[in-house]
Each structure stands twice: as C-alpha cells, then as structure tokens.
PDB file of N, CA and C in Angstrom:
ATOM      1  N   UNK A   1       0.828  -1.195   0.000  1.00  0.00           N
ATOM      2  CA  UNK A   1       0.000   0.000   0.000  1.00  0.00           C
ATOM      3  C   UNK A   1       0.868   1.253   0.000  1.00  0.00           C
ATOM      4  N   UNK A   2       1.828   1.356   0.917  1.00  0.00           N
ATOM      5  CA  UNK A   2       3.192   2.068   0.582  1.00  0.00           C
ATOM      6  C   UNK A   2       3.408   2.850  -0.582  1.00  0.00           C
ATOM      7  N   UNK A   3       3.857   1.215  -1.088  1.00  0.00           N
ATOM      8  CA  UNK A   3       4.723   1.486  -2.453  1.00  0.00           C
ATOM      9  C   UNK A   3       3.497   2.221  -3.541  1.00  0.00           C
ATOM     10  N   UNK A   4       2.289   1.466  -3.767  1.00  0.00           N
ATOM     11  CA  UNK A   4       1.199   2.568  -4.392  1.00  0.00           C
ATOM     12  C   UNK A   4       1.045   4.135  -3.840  1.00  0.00           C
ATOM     13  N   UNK A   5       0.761   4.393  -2.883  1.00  0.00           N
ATOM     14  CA  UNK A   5       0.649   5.910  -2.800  1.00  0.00           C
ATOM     15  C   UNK A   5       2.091   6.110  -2.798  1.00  0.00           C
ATOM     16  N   UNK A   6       3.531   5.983  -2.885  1.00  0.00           N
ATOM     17  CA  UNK A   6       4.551   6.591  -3.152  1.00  0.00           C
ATOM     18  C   UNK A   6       4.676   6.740  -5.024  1.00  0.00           C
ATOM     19  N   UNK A   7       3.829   5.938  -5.531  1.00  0.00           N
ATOM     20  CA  UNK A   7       4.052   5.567  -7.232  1.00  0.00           C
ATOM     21  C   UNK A   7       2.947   7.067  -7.104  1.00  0.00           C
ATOM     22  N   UNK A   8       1.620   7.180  -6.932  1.00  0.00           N
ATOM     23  CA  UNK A   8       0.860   7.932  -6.805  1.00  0.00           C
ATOM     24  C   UNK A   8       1.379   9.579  -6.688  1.00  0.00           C
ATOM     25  N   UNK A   9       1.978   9.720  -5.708  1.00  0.00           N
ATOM     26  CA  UNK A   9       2.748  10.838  -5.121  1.00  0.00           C
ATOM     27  C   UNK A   9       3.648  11.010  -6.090  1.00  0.00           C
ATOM     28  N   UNK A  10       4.259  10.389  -6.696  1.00  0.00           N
ATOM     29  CA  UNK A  10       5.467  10.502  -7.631  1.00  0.00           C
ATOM     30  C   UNK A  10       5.025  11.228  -9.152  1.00  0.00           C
ATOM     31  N   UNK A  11       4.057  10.096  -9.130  1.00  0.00           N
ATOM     32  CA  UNK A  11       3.042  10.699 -10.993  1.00  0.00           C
ATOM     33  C   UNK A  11       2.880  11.688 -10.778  1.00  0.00           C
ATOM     34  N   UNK A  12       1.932  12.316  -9.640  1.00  0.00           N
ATOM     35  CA  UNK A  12       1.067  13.902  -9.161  1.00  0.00           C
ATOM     36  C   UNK A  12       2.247  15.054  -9.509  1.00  0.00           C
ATOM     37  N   UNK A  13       3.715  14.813  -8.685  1.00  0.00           N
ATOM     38  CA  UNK A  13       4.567  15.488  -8.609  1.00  0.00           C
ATOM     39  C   UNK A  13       5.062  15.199 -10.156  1.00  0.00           C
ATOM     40  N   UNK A  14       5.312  14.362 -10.948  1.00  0.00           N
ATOM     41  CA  UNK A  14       5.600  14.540 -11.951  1.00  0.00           C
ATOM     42  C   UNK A  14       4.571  15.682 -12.833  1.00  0.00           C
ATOM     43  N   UNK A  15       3.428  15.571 -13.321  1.00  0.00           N
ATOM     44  CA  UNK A  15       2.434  16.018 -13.902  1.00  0.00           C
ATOM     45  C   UNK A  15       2.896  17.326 -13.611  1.00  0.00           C
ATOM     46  N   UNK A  16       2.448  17.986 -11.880  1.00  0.00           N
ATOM     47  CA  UNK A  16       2.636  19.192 -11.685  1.00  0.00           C
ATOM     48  C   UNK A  16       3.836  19.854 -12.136  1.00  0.00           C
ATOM     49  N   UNK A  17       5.068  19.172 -11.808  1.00  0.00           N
ATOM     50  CA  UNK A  17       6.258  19.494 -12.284  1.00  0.00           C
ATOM     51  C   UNK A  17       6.465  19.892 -14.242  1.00  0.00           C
ATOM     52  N   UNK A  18       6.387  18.640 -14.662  1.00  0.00           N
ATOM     53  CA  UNK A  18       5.740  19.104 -16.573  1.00  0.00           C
ATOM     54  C   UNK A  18       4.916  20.457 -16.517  1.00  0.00           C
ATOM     55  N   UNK A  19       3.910  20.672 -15.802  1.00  0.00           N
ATOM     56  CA  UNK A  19       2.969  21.443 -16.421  1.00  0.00           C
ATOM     57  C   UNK A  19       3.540  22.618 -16.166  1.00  0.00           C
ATOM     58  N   UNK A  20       4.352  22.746 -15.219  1.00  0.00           N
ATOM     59  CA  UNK A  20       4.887  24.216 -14.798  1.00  0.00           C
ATOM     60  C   UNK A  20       6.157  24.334 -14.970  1.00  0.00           C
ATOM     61  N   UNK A  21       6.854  23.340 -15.977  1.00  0.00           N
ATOM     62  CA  UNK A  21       7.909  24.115 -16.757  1.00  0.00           C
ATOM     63  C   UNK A  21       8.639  25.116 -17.155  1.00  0.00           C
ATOM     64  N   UNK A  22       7.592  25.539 -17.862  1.00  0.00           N
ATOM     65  CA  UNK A  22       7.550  26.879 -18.727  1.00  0.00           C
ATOM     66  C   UNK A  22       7.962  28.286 -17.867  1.00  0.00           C
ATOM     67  N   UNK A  23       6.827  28.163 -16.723  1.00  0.00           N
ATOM     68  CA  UNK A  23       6.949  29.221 -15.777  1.00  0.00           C
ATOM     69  C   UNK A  23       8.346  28.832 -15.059  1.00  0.00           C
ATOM     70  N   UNK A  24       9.061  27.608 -14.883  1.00  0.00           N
ATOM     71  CA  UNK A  24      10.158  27.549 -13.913  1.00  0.00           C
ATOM     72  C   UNK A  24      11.635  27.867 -14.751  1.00  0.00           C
ATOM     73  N   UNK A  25      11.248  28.068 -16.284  1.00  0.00           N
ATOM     74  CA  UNK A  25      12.071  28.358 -16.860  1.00  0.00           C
ATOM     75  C   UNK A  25      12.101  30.062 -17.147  1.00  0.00           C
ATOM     76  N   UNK A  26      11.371  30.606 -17.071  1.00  0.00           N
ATOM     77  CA  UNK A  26      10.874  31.712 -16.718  1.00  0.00           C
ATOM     78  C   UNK A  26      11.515  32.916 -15.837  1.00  0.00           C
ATOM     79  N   UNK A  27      11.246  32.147 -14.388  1.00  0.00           N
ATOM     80  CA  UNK A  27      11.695  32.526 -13.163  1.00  0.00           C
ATOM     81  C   UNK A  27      13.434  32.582 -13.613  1.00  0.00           C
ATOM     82  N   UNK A  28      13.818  31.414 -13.726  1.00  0.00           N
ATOM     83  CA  UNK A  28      15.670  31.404 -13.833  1.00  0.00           C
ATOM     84  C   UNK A  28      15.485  32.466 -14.695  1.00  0.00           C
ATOM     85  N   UNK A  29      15.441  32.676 -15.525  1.00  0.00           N
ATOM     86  CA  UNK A  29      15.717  33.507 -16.292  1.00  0.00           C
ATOM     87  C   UNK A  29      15.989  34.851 -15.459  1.00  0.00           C
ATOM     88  N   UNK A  30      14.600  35.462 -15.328  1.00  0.00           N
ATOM     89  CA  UNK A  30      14.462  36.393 -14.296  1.00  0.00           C
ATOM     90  C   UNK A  30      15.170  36.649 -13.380  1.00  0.00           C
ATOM     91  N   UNK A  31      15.618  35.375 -12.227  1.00  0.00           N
ATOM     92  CA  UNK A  31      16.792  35.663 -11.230  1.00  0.00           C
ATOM     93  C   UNK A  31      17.739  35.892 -12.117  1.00  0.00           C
ATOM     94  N   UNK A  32      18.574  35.429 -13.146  1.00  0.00           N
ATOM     95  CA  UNK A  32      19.933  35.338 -13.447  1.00  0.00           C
ATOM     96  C   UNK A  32      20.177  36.909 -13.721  1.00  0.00           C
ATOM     97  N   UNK A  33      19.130  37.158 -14.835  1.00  0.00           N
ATOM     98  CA  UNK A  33      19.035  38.885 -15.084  1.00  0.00           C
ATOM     99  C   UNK A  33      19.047  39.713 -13.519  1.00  0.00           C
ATOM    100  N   UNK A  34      18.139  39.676 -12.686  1.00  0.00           N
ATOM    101  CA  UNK A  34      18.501  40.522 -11.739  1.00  0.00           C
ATOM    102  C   UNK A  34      19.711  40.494 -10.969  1.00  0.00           C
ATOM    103  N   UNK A  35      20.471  39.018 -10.749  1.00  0.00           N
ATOM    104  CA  UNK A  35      21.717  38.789 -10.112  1.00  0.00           C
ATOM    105  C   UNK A  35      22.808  39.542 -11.375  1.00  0.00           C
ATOM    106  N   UNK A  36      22.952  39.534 -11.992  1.00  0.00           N
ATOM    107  CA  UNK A  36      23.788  40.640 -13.341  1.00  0.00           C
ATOM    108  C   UNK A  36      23.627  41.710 -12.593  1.00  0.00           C
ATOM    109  N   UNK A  37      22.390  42.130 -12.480  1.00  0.00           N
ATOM    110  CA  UNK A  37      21.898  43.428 -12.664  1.00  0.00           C
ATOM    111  C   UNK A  37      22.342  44.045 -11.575  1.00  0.00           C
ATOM    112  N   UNK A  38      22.437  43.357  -9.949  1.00  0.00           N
ATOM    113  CA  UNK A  38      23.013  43.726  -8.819  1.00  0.00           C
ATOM    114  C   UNK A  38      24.768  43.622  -9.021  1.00  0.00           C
ATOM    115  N   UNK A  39      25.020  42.886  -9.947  1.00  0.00           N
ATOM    116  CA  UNK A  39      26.531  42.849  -9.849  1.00  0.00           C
ATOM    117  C   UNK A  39      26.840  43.849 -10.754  1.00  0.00           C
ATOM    118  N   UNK A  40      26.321  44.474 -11.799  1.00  0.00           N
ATOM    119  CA  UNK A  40      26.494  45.696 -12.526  1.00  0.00           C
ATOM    120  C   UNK A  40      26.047  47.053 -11.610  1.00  0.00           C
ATOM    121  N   UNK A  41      24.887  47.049 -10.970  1.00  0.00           N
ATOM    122  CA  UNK A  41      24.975  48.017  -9.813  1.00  0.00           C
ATOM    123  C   UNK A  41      25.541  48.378  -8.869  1.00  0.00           C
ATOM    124  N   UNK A  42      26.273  47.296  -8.350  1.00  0.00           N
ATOM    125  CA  UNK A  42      27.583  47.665  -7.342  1.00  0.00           C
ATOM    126  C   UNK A  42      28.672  47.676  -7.990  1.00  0.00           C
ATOM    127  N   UNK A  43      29.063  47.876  -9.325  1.00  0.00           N
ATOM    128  CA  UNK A  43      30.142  48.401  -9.713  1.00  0.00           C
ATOM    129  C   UNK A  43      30.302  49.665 -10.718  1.00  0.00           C
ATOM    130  N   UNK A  44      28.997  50.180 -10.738  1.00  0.00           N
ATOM    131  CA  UNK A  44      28.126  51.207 -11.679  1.00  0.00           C
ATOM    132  C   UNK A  44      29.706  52.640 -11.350  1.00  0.00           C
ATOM    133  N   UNK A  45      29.280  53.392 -11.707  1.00  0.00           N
ATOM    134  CA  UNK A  45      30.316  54.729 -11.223  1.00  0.00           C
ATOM    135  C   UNK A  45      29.300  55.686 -11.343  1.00  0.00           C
ATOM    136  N   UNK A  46      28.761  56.008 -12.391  1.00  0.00           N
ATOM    137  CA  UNK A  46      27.782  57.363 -12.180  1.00  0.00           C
ATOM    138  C   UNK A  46      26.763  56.994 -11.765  1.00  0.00           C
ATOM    139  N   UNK A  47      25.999  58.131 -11.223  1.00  0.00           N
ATOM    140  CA  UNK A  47      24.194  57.980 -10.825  1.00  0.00           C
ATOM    141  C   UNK A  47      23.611  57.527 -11.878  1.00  0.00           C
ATOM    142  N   UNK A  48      23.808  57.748 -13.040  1.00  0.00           N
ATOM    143  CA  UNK A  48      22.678  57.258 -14.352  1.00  0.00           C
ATOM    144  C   UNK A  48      22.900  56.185 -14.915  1.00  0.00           C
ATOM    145  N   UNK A  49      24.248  55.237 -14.430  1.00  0.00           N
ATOM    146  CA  UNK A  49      24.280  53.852 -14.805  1.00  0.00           C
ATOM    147  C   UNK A  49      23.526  52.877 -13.280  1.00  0.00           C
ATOM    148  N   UNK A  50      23.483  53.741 -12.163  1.00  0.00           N
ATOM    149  CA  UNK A  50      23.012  53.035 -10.742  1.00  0.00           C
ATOM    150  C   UNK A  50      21.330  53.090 -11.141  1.00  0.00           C
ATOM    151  N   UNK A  51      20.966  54.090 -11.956  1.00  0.00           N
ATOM    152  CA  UNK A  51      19.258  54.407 -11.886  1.00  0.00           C
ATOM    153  C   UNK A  51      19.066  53.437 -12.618  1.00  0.00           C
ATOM    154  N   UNK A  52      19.791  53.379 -14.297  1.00  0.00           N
ATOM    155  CA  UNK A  52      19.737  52.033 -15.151  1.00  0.00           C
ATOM    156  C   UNK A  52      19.557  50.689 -14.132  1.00  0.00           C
ATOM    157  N   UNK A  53      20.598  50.187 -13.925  1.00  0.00           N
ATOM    158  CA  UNK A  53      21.031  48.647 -13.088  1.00  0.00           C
ATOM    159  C   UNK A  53      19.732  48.554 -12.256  1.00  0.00           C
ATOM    160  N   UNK A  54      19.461  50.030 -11.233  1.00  0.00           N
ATOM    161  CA  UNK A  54      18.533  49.781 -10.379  1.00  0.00           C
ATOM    162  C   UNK A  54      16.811  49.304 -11.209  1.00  0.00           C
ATOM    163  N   UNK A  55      16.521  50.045 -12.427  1.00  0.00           N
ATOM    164  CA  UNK A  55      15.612  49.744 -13.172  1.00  0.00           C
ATOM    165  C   UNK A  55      15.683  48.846 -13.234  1.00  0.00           C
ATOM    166  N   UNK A  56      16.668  48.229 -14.212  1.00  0.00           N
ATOM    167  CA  UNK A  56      16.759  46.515 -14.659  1.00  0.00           C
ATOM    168  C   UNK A  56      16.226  45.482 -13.139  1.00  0.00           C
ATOM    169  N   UNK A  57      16.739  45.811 -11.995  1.00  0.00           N
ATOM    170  CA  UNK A  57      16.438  45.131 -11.087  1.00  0.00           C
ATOM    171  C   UNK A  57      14.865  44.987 -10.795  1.00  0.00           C
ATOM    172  N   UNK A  58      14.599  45.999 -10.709  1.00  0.00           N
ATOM    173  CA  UNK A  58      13.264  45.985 -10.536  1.00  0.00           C
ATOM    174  C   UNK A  58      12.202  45.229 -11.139  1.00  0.00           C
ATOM    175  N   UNK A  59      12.732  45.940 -12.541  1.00  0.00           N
ATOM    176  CA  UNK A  59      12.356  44.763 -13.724  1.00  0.00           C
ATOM    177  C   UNK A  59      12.274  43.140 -13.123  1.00  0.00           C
ATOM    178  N   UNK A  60      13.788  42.697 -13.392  1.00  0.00           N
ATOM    179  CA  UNK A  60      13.642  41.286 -12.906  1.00  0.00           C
ATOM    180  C   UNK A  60      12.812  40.514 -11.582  1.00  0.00           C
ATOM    181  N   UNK A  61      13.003  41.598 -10.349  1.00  0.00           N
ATOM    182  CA  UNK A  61      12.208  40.987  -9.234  1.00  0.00           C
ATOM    183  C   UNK A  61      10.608  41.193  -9.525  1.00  0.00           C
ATOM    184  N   UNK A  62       9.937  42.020 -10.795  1.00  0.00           N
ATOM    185  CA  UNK A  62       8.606  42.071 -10.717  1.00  0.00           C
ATOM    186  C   UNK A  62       8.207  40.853 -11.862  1.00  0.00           C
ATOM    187  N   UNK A  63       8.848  40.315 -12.740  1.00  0.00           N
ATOM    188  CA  UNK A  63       9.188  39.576 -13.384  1.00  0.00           C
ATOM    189  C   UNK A  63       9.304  37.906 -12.508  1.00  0.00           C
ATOM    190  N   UNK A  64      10.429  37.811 -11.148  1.00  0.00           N
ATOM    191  CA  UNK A  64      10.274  36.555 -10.192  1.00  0.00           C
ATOM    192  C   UNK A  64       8.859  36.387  -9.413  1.00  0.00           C
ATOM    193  N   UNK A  65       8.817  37.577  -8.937  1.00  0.00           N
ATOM    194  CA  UNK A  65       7.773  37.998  -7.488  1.00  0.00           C
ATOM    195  C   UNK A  65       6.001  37.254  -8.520  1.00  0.00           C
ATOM    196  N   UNK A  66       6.464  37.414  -9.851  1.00  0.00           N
ATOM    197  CA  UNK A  66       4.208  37.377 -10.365  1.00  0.00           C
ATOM    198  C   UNK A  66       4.457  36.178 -11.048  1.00  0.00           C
ATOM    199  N   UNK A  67       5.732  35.303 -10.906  1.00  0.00           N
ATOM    200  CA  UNK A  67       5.692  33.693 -11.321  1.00  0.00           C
ATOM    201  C   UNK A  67       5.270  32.972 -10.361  1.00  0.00           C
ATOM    202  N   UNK A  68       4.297  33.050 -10.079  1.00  0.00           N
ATOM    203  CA  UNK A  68       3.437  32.053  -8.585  1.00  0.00           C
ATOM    204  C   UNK A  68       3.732  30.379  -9.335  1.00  0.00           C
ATOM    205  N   UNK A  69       3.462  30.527 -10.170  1.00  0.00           N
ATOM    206  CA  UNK A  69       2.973  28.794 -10.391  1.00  0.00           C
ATOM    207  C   UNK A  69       4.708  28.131 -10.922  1.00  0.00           C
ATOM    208  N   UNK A  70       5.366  28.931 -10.998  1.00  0.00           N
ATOM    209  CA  UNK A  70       7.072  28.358 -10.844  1.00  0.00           C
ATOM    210  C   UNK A  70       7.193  27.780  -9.559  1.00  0.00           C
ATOM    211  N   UNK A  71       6.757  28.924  -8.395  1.00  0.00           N
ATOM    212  CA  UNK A  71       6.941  28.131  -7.298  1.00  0.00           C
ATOM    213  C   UNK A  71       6.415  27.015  -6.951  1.00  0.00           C
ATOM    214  N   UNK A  72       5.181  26.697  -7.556  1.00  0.00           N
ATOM    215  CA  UNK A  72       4.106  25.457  -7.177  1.00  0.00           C
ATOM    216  C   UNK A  72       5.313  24.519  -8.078  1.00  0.00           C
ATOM    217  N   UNK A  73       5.889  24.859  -9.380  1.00  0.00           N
ATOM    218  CA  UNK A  73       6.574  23.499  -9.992  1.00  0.00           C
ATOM    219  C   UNK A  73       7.653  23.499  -9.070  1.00  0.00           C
ATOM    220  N   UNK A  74       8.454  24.334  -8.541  1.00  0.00           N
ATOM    221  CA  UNK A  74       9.363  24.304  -7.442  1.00  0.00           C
ATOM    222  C   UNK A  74       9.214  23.126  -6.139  1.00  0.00           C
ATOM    223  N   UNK A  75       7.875  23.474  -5.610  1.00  0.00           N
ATOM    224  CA  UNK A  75       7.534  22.765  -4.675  1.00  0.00           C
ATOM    225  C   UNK A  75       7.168  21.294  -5.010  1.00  0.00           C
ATOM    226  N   UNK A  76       6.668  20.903  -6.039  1.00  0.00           N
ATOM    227  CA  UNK A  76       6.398  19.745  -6.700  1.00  0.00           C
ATOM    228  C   UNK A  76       8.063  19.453  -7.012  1.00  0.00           C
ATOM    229  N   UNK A  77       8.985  19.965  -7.861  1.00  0.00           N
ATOM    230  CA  UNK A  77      10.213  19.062  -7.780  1.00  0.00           C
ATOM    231  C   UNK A  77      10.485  18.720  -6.383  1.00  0.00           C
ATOM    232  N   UNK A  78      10.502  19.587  -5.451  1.00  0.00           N
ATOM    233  CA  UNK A  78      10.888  19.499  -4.098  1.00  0.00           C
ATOM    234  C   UNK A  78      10.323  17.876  -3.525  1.00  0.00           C
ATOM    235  N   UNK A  79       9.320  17.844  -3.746  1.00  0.00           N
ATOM    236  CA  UNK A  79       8.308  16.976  -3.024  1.00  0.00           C
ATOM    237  C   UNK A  79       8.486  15.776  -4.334  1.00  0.00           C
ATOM    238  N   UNK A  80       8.961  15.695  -5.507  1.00  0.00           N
ATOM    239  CA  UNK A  80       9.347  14.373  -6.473  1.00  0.00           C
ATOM    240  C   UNK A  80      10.370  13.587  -5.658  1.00  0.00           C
ATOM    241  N   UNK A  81      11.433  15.062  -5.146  1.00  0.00           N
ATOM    242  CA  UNK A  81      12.908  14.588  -4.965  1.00  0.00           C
ATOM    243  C   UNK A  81      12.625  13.656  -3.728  1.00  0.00           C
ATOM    244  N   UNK A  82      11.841  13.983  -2.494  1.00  0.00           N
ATOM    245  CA  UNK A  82      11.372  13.617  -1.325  1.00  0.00           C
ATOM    246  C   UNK A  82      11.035  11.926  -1.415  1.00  0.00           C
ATOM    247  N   UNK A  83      10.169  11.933  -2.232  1.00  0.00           N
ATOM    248  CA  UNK A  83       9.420  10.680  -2.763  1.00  0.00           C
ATOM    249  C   UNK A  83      10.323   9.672  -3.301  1.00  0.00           C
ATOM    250  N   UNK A  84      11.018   9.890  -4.338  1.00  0.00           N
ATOM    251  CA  UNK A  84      11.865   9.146  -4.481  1.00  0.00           C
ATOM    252  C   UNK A  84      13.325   8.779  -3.125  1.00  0.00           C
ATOM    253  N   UNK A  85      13.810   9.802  -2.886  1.00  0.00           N
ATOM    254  CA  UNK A  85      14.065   9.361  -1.355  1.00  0.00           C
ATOM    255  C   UNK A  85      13.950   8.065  -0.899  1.00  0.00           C
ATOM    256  N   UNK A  86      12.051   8.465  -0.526  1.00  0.00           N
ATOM    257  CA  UNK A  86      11.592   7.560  -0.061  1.00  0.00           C
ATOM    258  C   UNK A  86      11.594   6.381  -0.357  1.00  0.00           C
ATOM    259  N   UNK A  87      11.005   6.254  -1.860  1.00  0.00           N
ATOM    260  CA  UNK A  87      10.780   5.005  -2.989  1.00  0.00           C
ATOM    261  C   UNK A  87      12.009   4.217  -2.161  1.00  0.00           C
ATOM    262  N   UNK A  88      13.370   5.044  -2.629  1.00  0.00           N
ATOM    263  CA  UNK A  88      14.770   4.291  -2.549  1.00  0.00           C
ATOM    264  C   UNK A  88      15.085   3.465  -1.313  1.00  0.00           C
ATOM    265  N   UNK A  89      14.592   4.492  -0.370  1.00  0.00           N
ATOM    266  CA  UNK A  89      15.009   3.427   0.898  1.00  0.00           C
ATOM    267  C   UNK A  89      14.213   2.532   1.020  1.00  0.00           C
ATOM    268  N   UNK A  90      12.583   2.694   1.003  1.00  0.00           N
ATOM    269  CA  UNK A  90      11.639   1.888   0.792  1.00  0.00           C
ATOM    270  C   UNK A  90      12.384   0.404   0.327  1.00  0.00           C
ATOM    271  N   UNK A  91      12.585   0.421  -0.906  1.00  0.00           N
ATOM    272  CA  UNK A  91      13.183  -0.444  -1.833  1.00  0.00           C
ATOM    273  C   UNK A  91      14.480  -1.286  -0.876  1.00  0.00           C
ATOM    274  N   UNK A  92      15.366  -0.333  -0.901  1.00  0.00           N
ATOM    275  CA  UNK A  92      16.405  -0.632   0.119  1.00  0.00           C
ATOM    276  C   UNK A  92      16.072  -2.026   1.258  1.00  0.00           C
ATOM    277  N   UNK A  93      15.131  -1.471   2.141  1.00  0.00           N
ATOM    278  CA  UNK A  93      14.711  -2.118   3.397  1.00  0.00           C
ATOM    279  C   UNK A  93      14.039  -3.116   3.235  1.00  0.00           C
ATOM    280  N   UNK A  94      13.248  -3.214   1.901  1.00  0.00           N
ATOM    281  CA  UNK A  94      12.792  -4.270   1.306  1.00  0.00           C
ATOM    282  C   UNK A  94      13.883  -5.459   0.755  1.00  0.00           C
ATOM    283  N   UNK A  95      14.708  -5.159   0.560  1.00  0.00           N
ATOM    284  CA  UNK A  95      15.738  -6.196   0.270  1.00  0.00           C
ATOM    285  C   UNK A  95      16.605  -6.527   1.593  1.00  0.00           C
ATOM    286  N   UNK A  96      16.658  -5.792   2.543  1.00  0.00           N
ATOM    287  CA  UNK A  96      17.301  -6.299   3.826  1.00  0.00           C
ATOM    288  C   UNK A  96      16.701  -7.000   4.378  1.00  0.00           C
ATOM    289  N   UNK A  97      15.531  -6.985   4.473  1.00  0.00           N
ATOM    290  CA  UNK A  97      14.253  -7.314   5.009  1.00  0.00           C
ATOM    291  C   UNK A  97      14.751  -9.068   4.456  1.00  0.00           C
ATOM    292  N   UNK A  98      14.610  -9.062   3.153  1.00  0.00           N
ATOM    293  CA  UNK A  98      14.668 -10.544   2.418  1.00  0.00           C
ATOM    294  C   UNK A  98      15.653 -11.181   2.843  1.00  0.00           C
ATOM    295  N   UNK A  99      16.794 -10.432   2.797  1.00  0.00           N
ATOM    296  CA  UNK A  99      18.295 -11.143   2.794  1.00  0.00           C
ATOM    297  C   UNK A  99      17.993 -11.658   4.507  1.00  0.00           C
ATOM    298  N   UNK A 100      17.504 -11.112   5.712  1.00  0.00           N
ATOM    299  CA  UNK A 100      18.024 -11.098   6.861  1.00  0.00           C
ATOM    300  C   UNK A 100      16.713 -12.314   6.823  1.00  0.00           C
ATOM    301  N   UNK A 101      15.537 -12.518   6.346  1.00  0.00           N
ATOM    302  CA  UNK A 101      14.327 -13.307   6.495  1.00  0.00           C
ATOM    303  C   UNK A 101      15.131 -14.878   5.812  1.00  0.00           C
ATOM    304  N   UNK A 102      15.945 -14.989   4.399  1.00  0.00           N
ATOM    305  CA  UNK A 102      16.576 -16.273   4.205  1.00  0.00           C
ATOM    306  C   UNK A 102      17.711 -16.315   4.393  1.00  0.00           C
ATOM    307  N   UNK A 103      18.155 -16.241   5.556  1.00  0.00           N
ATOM    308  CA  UNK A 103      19.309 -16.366   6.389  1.00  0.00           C
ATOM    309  C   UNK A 103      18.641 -17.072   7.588  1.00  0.00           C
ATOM    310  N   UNK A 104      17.576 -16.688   7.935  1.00  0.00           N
ATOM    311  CA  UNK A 104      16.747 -17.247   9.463  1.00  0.00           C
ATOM    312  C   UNK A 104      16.459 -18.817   9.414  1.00  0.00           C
ATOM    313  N   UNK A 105      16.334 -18.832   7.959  1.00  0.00           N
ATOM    314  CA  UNK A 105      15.952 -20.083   7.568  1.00  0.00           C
ATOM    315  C   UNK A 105      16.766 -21.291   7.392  1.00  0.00           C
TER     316      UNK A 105
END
C-alpha cells in the first residue's frame, strides 16, 4: 500500500512538475538577469548607470515575485525529490528485510 501511494505521489509530482515548466524556466531567467543586474549596480560609477542597473532590477524581481505557479513546480520538484528518497530506501529495506528473512531459515 506504501509502495502505491509513493508511485501515486510521484506521478502527481511529476504532472505538476511538466505542467509548470515553462513558468520555472521563466523565473531562472528572471533571477539570473537581476543577479547581473546587482553585480552591474555595485560596480556602476555614475548615478545614471546606478538608476539604469537599479531599473533593470526591478524589472527582474517584478518579473520573479508574479511567477506564482514556478513556485508550485518548485515545490512539486521538491516533493518528487522527497518521494523518491523515499521510494529508494523503501526499496532498500525491502531487500534487507529478504536477505536477513533467508538467512533465518
């Protein structure tokens, strides 16, 4: 019964994960541009390249901050990675289980 709701849990998190792709490819994007954008702002020299960098930033965090459903595929990889984890040791303990049961014998 386990091993079904861990197969279960796994598909769900797969599905969710596929479907929100797009948006999780999205988001990177978005961080990588604003992390530039802070490393070009702390090395800016005039005020009108700091107002630039600071724009661009803004840009990018309003760009991370309204990808809601990246985070839902976020949380779904999170919760795949978990599961399998699980699956593994699951699996694992299932074979110790055997080896230590025909040895008794």
């Amino acid at each position: 019964m386990k091993t079904l709701l861990l197969l279960l849990l796994g598909i769900t998190a797969v599905i969710i994960f596929l479907a929100n792709l797009g948006p999780m490819i999205v988001l990177a994007i978005s961080v990588v541009i604003s992390y530039y954008a802070v490393k070009k702002f702390i090395l800016a020299d005039t005020v009108g390249k700091k107002v630039l960098w600071g724009f661009v930033i803004l840009i990018g965090l309003a760009i991370s901050l309204s990808n809601i459903p990246a985070l839902i595929g976020v949380a779904s990889f999170v919760v795949l990675y978990y599961t399998y984890k699980t699956w593994k040791k699951d699996k694992q303990d299932t074979y110790v289980d055997d080896d230590f049961l025909m040895t008794d014998q």
